[in-house]
N, C-alpha and C. Protein backbone atom coordinates (compact mmCIF):
# COMPACT_ATOMS: atom_id res chain seq x y z
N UNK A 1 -4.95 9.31 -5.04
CA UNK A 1 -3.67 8.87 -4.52
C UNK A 1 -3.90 8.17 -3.19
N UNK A 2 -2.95 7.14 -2.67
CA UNK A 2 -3.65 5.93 -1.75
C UNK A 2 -2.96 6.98 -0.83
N UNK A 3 -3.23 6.15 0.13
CA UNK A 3 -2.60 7.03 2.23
C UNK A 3 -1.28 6.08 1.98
N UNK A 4 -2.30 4.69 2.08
CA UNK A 4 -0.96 3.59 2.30
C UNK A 4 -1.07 2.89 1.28
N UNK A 5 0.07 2.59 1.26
CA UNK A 5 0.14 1.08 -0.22
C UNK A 5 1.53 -0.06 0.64
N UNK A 6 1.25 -1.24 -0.27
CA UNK A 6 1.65 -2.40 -0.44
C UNK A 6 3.13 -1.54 -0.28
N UNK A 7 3.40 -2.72 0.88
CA UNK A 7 5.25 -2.42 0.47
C UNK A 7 5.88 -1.34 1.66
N UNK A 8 4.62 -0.67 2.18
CA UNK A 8 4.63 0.64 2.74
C UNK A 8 5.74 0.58 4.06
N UNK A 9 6.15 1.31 4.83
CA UNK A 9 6.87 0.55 6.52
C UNK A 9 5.43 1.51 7.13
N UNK A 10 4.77 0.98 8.17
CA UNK A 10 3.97 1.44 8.46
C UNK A 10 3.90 1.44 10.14
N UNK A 11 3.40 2.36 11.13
CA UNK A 11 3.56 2.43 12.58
C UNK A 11 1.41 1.86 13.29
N UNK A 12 1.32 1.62 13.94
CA UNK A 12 -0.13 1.71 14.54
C UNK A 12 0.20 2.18 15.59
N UNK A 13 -1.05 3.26 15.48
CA UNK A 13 -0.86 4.68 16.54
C UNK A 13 -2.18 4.34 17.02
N UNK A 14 -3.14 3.34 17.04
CA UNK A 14 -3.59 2.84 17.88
C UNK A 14 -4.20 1.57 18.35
N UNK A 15 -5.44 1.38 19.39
CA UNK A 15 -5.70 -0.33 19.78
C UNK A 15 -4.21 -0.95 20.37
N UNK A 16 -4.25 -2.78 20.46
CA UNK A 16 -3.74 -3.16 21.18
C UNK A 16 -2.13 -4.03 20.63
N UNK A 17 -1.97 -3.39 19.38
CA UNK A 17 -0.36 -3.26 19.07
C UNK A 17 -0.03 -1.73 18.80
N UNK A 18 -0.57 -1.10 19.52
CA UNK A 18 0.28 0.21 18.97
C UNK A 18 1.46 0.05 19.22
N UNK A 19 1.98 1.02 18.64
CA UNK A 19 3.59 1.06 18.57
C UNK A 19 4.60 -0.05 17.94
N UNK A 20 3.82 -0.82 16.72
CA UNK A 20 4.31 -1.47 16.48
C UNK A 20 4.59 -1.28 14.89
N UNK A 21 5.81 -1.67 14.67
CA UNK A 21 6.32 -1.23 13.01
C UNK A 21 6.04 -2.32 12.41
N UNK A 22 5.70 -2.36 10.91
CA UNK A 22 5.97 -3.56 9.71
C UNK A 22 5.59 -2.68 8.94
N UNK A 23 5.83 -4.07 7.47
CA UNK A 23 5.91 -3.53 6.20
C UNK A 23 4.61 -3.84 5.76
N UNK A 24 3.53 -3.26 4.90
CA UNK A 24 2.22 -3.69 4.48
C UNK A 24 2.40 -4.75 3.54
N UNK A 25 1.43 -6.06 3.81
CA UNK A 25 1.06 -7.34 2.73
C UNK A 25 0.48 -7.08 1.87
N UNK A 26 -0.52 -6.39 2.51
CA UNK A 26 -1.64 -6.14 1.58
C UNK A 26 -2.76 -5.69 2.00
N UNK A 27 -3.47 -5.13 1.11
CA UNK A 27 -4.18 -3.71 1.52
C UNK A 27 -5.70 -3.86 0.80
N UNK A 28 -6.61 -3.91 1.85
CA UNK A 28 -8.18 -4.20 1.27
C UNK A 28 -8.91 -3.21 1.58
N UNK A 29 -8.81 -2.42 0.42
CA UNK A 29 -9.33 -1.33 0.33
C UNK A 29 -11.03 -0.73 0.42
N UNK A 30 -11.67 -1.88 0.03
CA UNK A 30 -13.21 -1.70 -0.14
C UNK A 30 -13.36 -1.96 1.46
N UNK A 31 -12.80 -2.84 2.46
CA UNK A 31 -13.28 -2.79 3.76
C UNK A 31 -12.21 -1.88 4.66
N UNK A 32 -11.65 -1.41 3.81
CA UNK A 32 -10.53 0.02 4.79
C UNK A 32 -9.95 -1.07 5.78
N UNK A 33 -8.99 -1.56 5.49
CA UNK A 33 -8.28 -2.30 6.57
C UNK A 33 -6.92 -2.56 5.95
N UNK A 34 -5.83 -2.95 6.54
CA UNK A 34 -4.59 -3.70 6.16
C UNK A 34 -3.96 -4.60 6.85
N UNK A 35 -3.25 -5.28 5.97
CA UNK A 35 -2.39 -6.35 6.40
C UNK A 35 -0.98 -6.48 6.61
N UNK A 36 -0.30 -5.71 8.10
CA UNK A 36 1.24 -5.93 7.74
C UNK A 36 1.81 -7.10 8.42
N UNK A 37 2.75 -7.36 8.66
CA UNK A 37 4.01 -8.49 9.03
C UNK A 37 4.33 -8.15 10.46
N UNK A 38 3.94 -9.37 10.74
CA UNK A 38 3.88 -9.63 12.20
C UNK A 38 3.62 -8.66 13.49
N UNK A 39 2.40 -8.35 12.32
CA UNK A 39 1.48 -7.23 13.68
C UNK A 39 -0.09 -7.77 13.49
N UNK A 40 -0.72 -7.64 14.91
CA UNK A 40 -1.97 -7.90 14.61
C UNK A 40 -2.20 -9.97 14.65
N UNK A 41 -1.46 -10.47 15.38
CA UNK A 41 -1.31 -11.90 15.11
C UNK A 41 -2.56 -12.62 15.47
N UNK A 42 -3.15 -13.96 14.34
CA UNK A 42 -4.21 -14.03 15.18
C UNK A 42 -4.28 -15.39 14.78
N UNK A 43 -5.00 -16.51 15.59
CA UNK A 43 -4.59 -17.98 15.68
C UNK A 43 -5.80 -18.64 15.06
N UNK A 44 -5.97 -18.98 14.17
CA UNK A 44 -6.78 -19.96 13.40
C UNK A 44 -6.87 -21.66 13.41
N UNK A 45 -7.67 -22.12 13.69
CA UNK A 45 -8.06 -23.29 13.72
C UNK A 45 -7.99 -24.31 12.67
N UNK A 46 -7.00 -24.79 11.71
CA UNK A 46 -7.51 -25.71 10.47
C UNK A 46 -7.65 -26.96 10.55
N UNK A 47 -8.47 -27.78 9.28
CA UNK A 47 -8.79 -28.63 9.57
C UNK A 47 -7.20 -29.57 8.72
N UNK A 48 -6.98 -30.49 9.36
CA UNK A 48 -6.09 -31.34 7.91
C UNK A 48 -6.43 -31.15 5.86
N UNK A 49 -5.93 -30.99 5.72
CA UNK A 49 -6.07 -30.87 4.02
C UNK A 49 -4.29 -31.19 3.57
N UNK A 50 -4.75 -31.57 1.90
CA UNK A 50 -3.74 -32.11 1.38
C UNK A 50 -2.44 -31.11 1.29
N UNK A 51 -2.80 -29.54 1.48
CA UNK A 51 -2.15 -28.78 1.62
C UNK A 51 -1.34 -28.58 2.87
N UNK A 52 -2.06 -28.81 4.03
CA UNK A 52 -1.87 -28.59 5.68
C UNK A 52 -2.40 -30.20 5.62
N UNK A 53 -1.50 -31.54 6.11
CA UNK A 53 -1.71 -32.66 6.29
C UNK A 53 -1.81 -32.69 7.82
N UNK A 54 -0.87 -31.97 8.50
CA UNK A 54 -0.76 -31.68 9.82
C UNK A 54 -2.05 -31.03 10.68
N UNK A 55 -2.91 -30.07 9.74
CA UNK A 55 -3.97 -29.38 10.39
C UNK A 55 -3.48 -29.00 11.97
N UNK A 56 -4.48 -28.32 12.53
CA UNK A 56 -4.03 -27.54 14.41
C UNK A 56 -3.91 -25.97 14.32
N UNK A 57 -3.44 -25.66 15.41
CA UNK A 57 -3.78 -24.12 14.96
C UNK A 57 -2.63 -23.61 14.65
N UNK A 58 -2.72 -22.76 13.92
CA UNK A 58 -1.67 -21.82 13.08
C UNK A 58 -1.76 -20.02 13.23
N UNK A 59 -0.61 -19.62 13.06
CA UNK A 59 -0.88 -18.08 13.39
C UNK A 59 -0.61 -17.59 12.43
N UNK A 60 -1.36 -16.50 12.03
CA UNK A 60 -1.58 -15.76 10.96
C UNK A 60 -1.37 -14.23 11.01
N UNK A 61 -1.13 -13.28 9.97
CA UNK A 61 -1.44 -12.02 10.60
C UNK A 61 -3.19 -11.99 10.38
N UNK A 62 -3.63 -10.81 11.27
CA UNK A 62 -5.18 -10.49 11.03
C UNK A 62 -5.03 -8.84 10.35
N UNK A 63 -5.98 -8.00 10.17
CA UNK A 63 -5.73 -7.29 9.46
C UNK A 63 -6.14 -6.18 10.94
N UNK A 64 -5.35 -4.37 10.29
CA UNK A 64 -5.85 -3.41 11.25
C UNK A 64 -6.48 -2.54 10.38
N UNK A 65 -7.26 -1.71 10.90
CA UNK A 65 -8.18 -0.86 10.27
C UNK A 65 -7.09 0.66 9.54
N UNK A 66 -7.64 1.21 8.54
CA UNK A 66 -6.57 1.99 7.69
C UNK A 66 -6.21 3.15 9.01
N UNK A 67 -7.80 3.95 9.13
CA UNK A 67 -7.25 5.03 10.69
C UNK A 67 -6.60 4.71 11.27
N UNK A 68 -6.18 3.53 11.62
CA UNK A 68 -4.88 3.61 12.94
C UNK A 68 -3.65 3.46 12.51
N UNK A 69 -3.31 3.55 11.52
CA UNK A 69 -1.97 3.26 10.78
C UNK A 69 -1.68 4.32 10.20
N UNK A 70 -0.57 4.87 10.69
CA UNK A 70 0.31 5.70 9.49
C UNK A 70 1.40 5.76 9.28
N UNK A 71 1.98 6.48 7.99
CA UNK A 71 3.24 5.70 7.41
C UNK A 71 4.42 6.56 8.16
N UNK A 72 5.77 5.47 8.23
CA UNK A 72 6.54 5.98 8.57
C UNK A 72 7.59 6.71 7.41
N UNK A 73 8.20 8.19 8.34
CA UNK A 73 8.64 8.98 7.43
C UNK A 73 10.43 8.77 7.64
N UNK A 74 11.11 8.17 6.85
CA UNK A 74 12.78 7.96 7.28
C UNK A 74 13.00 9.14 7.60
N UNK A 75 13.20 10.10 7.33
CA UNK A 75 13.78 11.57 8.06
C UNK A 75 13.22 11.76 9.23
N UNK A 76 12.09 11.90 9.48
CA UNK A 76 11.46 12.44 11.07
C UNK A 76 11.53 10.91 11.93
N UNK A 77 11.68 9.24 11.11
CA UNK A 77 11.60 8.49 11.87
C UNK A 77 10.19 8.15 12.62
N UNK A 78 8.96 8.70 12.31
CA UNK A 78 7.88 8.39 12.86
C UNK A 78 7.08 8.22 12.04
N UNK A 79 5.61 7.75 12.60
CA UNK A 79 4.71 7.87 11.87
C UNK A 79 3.78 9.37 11.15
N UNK A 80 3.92 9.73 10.10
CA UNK A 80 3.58 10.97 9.81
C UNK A 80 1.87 11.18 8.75
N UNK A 81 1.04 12.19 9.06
CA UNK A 81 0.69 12.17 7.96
C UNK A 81 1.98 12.65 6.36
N UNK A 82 0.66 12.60 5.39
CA UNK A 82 1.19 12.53 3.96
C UNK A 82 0.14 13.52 3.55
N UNK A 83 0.80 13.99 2.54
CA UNK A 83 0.43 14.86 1.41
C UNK A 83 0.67 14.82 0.31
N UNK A 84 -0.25 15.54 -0.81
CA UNK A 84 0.07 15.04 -2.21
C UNK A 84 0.85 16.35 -2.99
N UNK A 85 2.10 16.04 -3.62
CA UNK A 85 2.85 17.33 -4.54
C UNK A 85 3.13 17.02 -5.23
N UNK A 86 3.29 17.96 -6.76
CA UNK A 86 3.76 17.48 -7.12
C UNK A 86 5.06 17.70 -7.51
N UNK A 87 6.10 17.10 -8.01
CA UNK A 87 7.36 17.35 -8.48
C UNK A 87 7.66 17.65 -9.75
N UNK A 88 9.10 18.07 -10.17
CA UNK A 88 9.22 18.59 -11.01
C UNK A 88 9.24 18.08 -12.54
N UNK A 89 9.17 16.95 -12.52
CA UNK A 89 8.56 15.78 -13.56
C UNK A 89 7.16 15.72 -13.54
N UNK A 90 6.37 16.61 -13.25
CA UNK A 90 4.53 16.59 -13.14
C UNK A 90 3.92 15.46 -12.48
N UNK A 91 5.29 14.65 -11.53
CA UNK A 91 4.37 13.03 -11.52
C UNK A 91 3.77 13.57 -10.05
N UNK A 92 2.63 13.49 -9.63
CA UNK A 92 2.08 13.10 -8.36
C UNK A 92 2.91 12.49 -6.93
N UNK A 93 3.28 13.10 -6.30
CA UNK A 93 4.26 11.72 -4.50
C UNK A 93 3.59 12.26 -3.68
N UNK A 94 3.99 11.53 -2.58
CA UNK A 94 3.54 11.52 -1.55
C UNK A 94 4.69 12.02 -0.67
N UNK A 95 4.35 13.24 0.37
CA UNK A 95 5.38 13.70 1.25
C UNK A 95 5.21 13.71 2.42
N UNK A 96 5.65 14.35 3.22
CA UNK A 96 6.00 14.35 5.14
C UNK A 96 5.38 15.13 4.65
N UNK A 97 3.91 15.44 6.24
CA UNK A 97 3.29 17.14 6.44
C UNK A 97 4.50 17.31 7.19
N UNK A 98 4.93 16.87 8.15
CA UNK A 98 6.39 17.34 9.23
C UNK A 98 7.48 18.28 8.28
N UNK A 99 8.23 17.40 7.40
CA UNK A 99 9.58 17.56 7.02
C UNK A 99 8.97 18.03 5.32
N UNK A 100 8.09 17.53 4.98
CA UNK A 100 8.29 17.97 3.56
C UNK A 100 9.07 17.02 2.83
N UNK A 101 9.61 15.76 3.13
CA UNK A 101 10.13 14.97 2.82
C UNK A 101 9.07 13.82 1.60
N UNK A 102 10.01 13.60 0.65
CA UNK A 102 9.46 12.49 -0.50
C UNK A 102 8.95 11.12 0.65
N UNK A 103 7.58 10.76 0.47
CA UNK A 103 7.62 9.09 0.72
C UNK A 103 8.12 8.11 -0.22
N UNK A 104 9.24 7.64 -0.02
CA UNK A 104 8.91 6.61 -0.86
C UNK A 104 8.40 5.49 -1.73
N UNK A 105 7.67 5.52 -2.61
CA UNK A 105 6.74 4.41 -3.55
C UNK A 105 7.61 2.92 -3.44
N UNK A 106 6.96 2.02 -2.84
CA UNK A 106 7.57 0.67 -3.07
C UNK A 106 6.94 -0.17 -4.62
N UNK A 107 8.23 -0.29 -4.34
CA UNK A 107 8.56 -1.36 -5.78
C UNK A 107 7.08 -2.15 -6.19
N UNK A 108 6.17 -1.74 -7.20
CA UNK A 108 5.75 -2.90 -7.98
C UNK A 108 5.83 -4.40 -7.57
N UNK A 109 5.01 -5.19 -6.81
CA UNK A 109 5.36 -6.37 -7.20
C UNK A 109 4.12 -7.48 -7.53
């Protein structure tokens, strides 16, 4: 069962955006890192292409490492660990260690 997934609202509890909320892009798991929305900004150099005719620099997100991120819990409002239970349908979730609270699974996309 993942920590974080795609879709996730997620807090960084540390380095030089802590305290900053978004939702996860996307999640690269073999190098333990992630990608959320408009955290972590980082300015790239391109060249002109038929895609980018304009070329110059552009800002991007960059990715943060999985340890410093954890998910936020709507009931406690913070970043919490998670735990695995299961419910009464046998399926596997993810909960608050705090509250005991369901994480929510984002939508498939």
């Amino acid at each position: 069962m993942a920590h974080i997934r795609q879709g996730d609202t997620v807090v960084v509890t540390k380095g030089r955006e802590v305290g900053k909320r978004g939702k996860v892009k996307r999640v690269y798991r073999k190098a333990g890192r992630v990608e959320i929305e408009n955290v972590m900004m980082v300015q790239r150099h391109t060249r002109p292409s038929q895609k980018n005719p304009q070329g110059g620099i552009m800002e991007k997100e960059g990715t943060v490492a999985l340890p410093n991120v954890a998910v936020v819990c709507e009931t406690c409002d913070r970043g919490v660990r998670s735990k695995a239970v299961v419910s009464e349908a046998g399926k596997k979730q993810r909960a608050c260690v705090r509250c005991g609270t369901e994480i929510s699974t984002p939508a498939a996309s």
